[in-house]
Protein backbone atom coordinates (compact mmCIF):
# COMPACT_ATOMS: atom_id res chain seq x y z
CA UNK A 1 133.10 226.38 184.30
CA UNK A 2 129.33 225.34 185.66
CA UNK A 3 128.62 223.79 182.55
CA UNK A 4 131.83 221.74 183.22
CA UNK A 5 130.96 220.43 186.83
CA UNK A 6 127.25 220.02 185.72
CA UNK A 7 128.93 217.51 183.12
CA UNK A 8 131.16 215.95 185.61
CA UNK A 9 128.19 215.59 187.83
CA UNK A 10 126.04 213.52 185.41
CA UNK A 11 129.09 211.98 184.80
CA UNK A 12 129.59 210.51 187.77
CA UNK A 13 125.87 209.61 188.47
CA UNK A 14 125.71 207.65 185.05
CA UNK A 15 128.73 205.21 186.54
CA UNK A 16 126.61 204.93 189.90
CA UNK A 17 124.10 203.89 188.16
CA UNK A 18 125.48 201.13 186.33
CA UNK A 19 127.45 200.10 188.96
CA UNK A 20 124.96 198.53 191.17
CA UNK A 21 123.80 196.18 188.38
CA UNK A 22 126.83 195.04 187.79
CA UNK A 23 127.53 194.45 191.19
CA UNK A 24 124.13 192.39 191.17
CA UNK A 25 125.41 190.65 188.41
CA UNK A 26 128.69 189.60 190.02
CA UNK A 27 127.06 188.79 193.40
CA UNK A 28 124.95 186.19 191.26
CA UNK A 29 127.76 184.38 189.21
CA UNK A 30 130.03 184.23 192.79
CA UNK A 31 130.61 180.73 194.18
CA UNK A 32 128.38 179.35 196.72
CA UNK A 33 131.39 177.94 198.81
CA UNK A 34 132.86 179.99 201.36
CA UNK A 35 136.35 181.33 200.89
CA UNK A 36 139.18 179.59 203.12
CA UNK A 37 141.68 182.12 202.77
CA UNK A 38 142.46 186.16 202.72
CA UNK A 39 144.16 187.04 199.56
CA UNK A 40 144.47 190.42 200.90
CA UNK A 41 145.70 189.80 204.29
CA UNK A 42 148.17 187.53 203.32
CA UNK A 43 149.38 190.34 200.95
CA UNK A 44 149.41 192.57 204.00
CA UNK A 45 151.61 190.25 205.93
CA UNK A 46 153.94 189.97 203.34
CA UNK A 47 154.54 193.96 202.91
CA UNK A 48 154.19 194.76 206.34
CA UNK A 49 155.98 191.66 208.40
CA UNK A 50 155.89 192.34 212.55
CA UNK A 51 158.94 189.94 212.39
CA UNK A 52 161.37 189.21 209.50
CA UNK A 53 164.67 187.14 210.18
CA UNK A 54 167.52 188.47 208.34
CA UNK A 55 171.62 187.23 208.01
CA UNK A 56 174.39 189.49 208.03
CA UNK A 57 176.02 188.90 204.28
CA UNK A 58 178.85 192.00 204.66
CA UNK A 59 180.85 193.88 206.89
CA UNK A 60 182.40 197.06 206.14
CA UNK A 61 183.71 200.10 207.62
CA UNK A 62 182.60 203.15 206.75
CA UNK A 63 184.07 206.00 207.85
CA UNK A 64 185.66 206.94 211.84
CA UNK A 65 183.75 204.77 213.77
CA UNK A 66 180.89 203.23 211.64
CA UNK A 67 180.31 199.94 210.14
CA UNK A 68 177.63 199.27 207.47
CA UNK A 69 176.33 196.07 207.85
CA UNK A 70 174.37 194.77 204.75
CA UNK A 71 171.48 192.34 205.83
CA UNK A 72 169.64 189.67 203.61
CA UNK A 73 166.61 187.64 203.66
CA UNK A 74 167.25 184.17 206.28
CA UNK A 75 165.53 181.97 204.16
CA UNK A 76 166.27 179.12 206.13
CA UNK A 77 164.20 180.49 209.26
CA UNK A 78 161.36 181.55 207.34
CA UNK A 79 161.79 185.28 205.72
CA UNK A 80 161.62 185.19 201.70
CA UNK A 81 162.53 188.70 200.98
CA UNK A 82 162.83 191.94 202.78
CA UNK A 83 159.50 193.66 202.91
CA UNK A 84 159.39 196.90 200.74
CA UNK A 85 160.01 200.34 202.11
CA UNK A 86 160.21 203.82 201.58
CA UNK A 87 163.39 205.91 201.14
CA UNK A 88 164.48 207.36 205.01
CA UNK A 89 162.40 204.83 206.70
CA UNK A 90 163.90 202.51 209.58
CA UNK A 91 164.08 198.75 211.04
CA UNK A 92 163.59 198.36 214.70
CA UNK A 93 166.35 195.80 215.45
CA UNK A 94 165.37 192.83 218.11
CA UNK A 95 168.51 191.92 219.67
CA UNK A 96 169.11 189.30 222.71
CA UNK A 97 171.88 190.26 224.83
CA UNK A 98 173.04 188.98 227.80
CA UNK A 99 169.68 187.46 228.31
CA UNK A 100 168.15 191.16 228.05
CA UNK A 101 165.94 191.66 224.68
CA UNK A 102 166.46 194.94 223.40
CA UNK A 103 165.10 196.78 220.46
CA UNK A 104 166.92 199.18 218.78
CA UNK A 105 165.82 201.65 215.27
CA UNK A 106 168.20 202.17 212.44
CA UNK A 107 167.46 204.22 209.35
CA UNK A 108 167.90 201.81 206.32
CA UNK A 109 171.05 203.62 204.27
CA UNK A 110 170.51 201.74 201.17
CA UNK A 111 167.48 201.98 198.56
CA UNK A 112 164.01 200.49 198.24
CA UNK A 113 165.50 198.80 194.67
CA UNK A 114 168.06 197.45 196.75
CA UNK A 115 165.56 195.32 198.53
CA UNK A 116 163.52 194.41 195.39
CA UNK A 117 163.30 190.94 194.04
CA UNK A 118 164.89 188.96 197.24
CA UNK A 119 167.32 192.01 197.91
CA UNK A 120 168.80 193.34 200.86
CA UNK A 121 168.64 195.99 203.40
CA UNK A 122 172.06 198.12 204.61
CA UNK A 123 172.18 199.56 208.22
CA UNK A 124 175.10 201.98 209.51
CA UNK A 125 176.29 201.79 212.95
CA UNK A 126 178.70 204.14 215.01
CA UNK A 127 180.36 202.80 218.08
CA UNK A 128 179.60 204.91 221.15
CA UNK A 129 181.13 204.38 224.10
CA UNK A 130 178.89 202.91 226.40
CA UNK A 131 176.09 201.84 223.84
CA UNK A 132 174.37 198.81 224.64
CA UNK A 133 173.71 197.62 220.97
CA UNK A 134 176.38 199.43 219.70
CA UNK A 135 179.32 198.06 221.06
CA UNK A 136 177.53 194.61 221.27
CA UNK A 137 177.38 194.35 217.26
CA UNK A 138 180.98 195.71 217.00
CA UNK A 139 182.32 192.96 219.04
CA UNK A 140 179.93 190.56 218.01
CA UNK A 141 178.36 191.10 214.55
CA UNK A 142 179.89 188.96 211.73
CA UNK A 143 179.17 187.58 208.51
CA UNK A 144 176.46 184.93 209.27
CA UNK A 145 175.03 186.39 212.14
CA UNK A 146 171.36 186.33 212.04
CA UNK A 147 169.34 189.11 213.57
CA UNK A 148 165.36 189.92 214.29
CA UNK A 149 164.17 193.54 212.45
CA UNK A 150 160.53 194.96 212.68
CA UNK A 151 159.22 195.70 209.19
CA UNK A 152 160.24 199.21 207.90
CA UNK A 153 158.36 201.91 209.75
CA UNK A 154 158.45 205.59 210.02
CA UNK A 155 156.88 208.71 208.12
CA UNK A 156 160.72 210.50 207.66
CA UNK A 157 159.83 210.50 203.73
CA UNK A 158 159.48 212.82 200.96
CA UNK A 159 155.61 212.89 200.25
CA UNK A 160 155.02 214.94 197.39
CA UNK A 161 150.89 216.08 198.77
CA UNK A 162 152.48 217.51 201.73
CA UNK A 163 156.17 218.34 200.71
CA UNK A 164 158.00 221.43 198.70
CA UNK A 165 159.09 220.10 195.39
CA UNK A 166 162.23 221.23 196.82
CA UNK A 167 164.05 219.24 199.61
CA UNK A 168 166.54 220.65 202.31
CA UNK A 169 168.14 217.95 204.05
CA UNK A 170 170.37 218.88 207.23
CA UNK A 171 172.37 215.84 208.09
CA UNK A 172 174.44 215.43 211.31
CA UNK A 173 177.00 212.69 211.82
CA UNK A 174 175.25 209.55 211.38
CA UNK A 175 171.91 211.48 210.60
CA UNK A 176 173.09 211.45 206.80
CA UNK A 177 172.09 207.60 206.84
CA UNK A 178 168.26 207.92 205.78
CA UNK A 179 169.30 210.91 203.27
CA UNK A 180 171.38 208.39 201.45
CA UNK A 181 168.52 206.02 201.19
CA UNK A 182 166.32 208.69 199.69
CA UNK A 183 169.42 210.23 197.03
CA UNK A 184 169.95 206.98 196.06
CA UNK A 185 166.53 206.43 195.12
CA UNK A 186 166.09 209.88 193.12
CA UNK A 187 168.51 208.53 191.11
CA UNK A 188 167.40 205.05 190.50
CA UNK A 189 163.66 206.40 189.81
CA UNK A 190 164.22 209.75 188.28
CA UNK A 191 161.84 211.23 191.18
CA UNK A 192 160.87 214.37 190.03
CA UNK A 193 162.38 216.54 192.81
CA UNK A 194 165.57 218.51 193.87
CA UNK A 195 167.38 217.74 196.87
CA UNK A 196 169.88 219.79 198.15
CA UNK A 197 172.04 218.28 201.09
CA UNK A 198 173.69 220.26 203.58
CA UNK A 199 176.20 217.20 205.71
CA UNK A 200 177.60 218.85 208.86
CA UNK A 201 180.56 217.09 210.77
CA UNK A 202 182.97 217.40 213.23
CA UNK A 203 186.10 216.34 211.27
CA UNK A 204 186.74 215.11 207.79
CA UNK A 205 187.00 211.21 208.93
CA UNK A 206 184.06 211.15 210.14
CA UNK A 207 181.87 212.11 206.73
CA UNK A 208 180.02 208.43 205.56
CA UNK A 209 179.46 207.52 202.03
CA UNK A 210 181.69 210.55 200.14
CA UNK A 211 182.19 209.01 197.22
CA UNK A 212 178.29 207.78 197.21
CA UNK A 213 176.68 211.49 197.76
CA UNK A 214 179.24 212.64 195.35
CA UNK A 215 178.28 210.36 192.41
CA UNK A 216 174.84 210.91 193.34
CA UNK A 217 174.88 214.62 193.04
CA UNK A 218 177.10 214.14 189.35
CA UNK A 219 174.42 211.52 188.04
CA UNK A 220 171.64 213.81 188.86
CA UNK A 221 173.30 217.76 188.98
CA UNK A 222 170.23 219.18 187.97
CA UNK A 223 168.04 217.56 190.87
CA UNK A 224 170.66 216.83 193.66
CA UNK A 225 173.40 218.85 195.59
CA UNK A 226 175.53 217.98 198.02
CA UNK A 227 177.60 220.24 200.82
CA UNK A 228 179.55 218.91 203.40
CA UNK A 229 180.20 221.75 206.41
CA UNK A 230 182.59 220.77 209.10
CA UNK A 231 183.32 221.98 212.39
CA UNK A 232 187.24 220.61 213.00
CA UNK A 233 188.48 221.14 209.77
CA UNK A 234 192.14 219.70 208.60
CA UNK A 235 194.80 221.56 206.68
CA UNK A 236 193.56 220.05 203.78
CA UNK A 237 190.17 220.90 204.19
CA UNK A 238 188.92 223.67 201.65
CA UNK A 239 185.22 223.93 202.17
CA UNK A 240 182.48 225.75 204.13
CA UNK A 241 183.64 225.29 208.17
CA UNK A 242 181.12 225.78 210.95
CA UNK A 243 177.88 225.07 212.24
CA UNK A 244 174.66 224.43 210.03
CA UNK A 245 173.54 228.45 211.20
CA UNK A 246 170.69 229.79 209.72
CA UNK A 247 172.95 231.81 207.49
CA UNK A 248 174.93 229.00 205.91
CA UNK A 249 171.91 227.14 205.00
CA UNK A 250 170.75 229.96 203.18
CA UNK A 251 174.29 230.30 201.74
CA UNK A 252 174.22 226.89 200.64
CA UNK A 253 170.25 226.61 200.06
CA UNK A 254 169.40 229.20 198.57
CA UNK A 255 166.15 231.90 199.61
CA UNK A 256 163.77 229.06 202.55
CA UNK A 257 160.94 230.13 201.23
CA UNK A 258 158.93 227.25 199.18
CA UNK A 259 161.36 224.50 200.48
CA UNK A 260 161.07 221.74 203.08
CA UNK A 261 163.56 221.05 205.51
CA UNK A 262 164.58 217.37 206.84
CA UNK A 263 166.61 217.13 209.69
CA UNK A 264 168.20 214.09 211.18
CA UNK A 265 171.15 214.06 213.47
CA UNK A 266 171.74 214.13 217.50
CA UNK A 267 169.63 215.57 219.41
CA UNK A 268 171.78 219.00 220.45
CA UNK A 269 171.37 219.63 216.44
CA UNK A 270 167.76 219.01 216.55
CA UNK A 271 167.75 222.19 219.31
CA UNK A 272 170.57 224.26 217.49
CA UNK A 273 168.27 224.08 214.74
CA UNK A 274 164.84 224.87 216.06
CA UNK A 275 166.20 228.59 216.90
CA UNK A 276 167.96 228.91 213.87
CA UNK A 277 165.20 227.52 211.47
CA UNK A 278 162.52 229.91 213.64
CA UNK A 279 164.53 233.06 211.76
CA UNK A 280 162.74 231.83 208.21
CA UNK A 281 159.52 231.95 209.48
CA UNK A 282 158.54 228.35 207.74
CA UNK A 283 155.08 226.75 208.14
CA UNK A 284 155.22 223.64 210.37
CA UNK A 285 154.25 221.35 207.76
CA UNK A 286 157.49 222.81 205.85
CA UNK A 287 160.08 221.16 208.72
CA UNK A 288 160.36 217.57 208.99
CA UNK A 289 162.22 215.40 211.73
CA UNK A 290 163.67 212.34 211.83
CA UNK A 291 162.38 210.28 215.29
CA UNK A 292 164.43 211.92 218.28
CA UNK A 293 165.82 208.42 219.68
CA UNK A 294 166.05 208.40 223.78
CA UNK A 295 167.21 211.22 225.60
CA UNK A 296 170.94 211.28 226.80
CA UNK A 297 170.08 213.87 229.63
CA UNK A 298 166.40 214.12 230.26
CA UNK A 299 167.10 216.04 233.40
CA UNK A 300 168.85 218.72 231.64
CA UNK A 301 165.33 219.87 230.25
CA UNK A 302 163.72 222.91 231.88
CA UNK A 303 160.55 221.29 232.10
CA UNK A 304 162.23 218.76 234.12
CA UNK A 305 161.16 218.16 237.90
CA UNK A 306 164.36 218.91 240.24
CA UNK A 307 163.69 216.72 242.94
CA UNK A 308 163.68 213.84 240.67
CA UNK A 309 167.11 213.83 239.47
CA UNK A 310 169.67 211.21 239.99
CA UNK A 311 166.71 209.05 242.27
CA UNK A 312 165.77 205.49 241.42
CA UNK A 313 162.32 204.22 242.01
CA UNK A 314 159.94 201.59 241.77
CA UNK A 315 157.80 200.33 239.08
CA UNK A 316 155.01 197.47 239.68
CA UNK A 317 154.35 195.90 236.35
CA UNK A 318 151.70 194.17 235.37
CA UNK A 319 151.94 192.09 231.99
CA UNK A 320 149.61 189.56 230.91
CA UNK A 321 148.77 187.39 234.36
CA UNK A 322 152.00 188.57 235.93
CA UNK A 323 152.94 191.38 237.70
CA UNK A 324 156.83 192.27 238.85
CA UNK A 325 158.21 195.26 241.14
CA UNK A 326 161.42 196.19 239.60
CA UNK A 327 163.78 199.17 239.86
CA UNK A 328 163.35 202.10 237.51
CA UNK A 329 166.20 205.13 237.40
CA UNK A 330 164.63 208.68 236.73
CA UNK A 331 167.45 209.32 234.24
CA UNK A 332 166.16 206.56 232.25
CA UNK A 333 163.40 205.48 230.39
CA UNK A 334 160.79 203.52 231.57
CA UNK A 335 161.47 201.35 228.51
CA UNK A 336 165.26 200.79 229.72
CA UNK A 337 164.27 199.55 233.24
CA UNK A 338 161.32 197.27 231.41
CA UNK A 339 164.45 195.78 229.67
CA UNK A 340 166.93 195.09 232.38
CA UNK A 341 164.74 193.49 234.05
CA UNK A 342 163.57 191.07 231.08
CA UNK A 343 160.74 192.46 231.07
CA UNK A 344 160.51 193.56 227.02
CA UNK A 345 156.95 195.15 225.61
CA UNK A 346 156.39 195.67 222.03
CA UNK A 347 158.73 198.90 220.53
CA UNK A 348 160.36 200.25 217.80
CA UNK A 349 161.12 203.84 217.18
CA UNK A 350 161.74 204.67 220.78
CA UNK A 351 161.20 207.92 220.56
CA UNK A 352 157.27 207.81 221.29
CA UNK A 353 156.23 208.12 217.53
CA UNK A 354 154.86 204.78 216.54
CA UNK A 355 152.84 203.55 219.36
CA UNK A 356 153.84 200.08 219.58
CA UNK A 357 154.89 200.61 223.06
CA UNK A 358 152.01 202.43 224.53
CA UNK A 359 150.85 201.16 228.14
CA UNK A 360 148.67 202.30 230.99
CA UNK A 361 150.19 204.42 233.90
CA UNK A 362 147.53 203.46 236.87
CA UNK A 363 149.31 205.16 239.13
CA UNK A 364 152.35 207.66 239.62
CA UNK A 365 153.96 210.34 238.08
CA UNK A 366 156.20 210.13 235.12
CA UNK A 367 158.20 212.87 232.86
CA UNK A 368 157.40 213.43 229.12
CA UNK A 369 159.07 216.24 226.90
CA UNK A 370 156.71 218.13 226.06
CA UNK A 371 158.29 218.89 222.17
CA UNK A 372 158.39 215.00 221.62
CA UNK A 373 155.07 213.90 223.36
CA UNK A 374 153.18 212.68 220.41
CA UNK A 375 150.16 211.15 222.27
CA UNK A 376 146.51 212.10 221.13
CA UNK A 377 144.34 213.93 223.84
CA UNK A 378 142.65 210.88 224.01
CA UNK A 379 145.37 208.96 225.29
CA UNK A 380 146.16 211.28 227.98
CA UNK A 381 143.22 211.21 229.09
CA UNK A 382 142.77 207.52 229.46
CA UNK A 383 146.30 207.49 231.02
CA UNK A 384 148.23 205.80 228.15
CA UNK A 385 151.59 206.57 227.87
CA UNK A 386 154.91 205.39 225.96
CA UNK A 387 157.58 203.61 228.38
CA UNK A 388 160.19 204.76 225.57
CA UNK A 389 159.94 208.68 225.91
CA UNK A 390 158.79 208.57 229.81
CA UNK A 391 160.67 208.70 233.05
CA UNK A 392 159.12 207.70 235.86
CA UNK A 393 159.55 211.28 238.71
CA UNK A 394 157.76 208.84 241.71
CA UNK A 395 157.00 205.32 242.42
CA UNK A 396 154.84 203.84 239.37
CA UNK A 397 152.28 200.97 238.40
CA UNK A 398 152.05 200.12 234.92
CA UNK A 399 150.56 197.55 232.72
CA UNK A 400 152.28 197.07 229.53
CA UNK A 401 151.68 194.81 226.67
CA UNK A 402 153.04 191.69 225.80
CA UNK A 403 155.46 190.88 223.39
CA UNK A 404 154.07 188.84 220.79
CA UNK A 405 157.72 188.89 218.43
């Protein structure tokens, strides 16, 4: 084995060595004039767009209460193809309404080979009652309709350097949207892993794509399985009934240990499953979770300051040369007031993952949870903070960044 690395070693010293010639030699045949443009920026832009302008080509429902809505390049307004992603990732929607710019993340449900070659992208939408964007693309979404989307973002993907070769995905309700992204694309591309999905629903209406996640697991049996568990079952219903409980995962999973788990559903699944999960005695690295989204009740948390609850307060903004006093509830996100009052920085997952929202609390108190508070030490320390996972607990001044979408 030393002789072996001693080989390596001169190995790799003999291509150092005639590397710096040749790098002489290329330096001296290079053109004298400068270079007007950045191959590789350009590239960059055109795999990781901040803006791309798509057109709603399809409609359909999908399920109680969800709509797929399948989105295509808008050629006209400037967007050539959809930028390339990876299977479970999301687009941060950039909607106008009422005058209010919003920005809303949806896993993509269909696969990157969907979106190859001048493709398209396919995003699932339940109605909730009371949902800004929801209800405002049920009423208003339509063939034709064009819409504003971030470029995919998000690390909810299999990575084979960090992940078991084996996948456990929990999907909730609408949560099974990024795990039919990433079945779809074992098939298409033979990945070499097994997936074994675990679907948990209320009732039997309300199970998206069926037929999909069942052709998926026949195409592929030895690599993909697929159980649906529901909580409201029907007369007709004849399989496993229930929660997702640590001992119907291992029912339908098989022994934890060696796998990874994915979860992505609402966020009371996210804390059923934390206690149950804690009974296999998994390394960290071994659980993965989808972004948590904003938080219906933040003052339900323990952490959460009593006095606080059901107050308003005020937030002075600063943005660019301007600066604005404008209302801010403490049940909502400092994000959400920023919005009403047309006020709209920079965000996409909304969950205070990706950054893109990050701003400077100079003075005040706000509220983050401490299980989704993904800020570096640093940042604390310098007083940055995310508008999307904070709640302002006093009176606050902020500056924020401009939108540049």
């Amino acid at each position: 084995m030393s002789e072996l690395i001693k080989f390596d070693g001169l190995k790799d010293m003999a291509a150092l060595l005639e590397l710096l010639p040749e790098r002489k030699k290329r330096m001296k045949q290079a053109s004298a004039e400068p270079q007007t443009g950045d191959a590789m920026a350009a590239l960059a832009r055109a795999l990781h767009p901040d803006i791309q302008r798509l057109v709603i080509a399809d409609v359909r429902q999908e399920a109680a209460g969800a709509r797929v809505f399948r989105l295509v390049p808008d050629k006209e307004s400037g967007t050539a193809a959809p930028a390339v992603f990876r299977a479970g990732q999301y687009l941060s929607l950039k909607i106008d309404i009422s005058g209010v710019r919003v920005a809303r993340p949806y896993s993509i449900s269909s696969s990157p080979a969907d979106a190859a070659d001048g493709g398209f992208y396919e995003i699932t939408i339940r109605k909730k009652d009371g949902g800004f964007l929801s209800e405002h693309a049920w009423k208003e979404w339509r063939v034709g309709t064009r819409i504003e989307a971030s470029g995919p973002a998000g690390f909810f993907c299999v990575e084979p350097l960090r992940d078991a070769r084996h996948i456990v995905g929990l999907a909730g309700g609408s949560g099974i949207t990024p795990f039919r992204s990433m079945l779809k694309d074992i098939v298409e591309t033979g990945a070499d892993v097994k997936f074994t999905l675990l679907y948990g629903v209320n009732r039997p209406d309300e199970i998206m794509f069926k037929n999909d996640l069942e052709s998926f697991a026949a195409q592929a049996p030895d690599r993909i399985s697929v159980h649906f568990v529901c909580c409201e079952p029907d007369a007709a219903w004849c399989g496993p009934t229930g929660f997702l409980t640590a001992d119907s995962i291992r029912k339908l999973a098989g022994d934890p240990a060696g796998k990874s788990f994915f979860i992505c559903g609402p966020q009371a699944m996210y804390s059923f499953l934390e206690t149950e999960l804690k009974q296999f005695d998994l390394p960290k690295r071994r659980i993965r979770r989808e972004v948590f989204g904003e938080t219906a009740d933040v003052s339900a948390h323990p952490d959460y300051p009593a006095d606080a609850a059901g107050k308003s307060f005020s937030m002075t903004v600063h943005c660019g040369s301007e600066t604005t006093v404008i209302p801010a509830k403490a049940s909502e996100s400092a994000l959400v007031a920023l919005e009403r009052a047309g006020i709209a920085p920079p965000s996409e997952c909304r969950s205070g993952e990706c950054g893109f929202c990050a701003s400077i609390l100079m003075n005040g108190k706000v509220f983050v949870i401490p299980e989704t508070d993904r800020r570096r030490l640093a940042a604390k320390k310098f007083d940055v903070f995310h508008p999307c996972s904070s709640y302002p607990v006093s009176d606050i001044e902020v500056k924020v960044p401009l939108d540049k979408g």
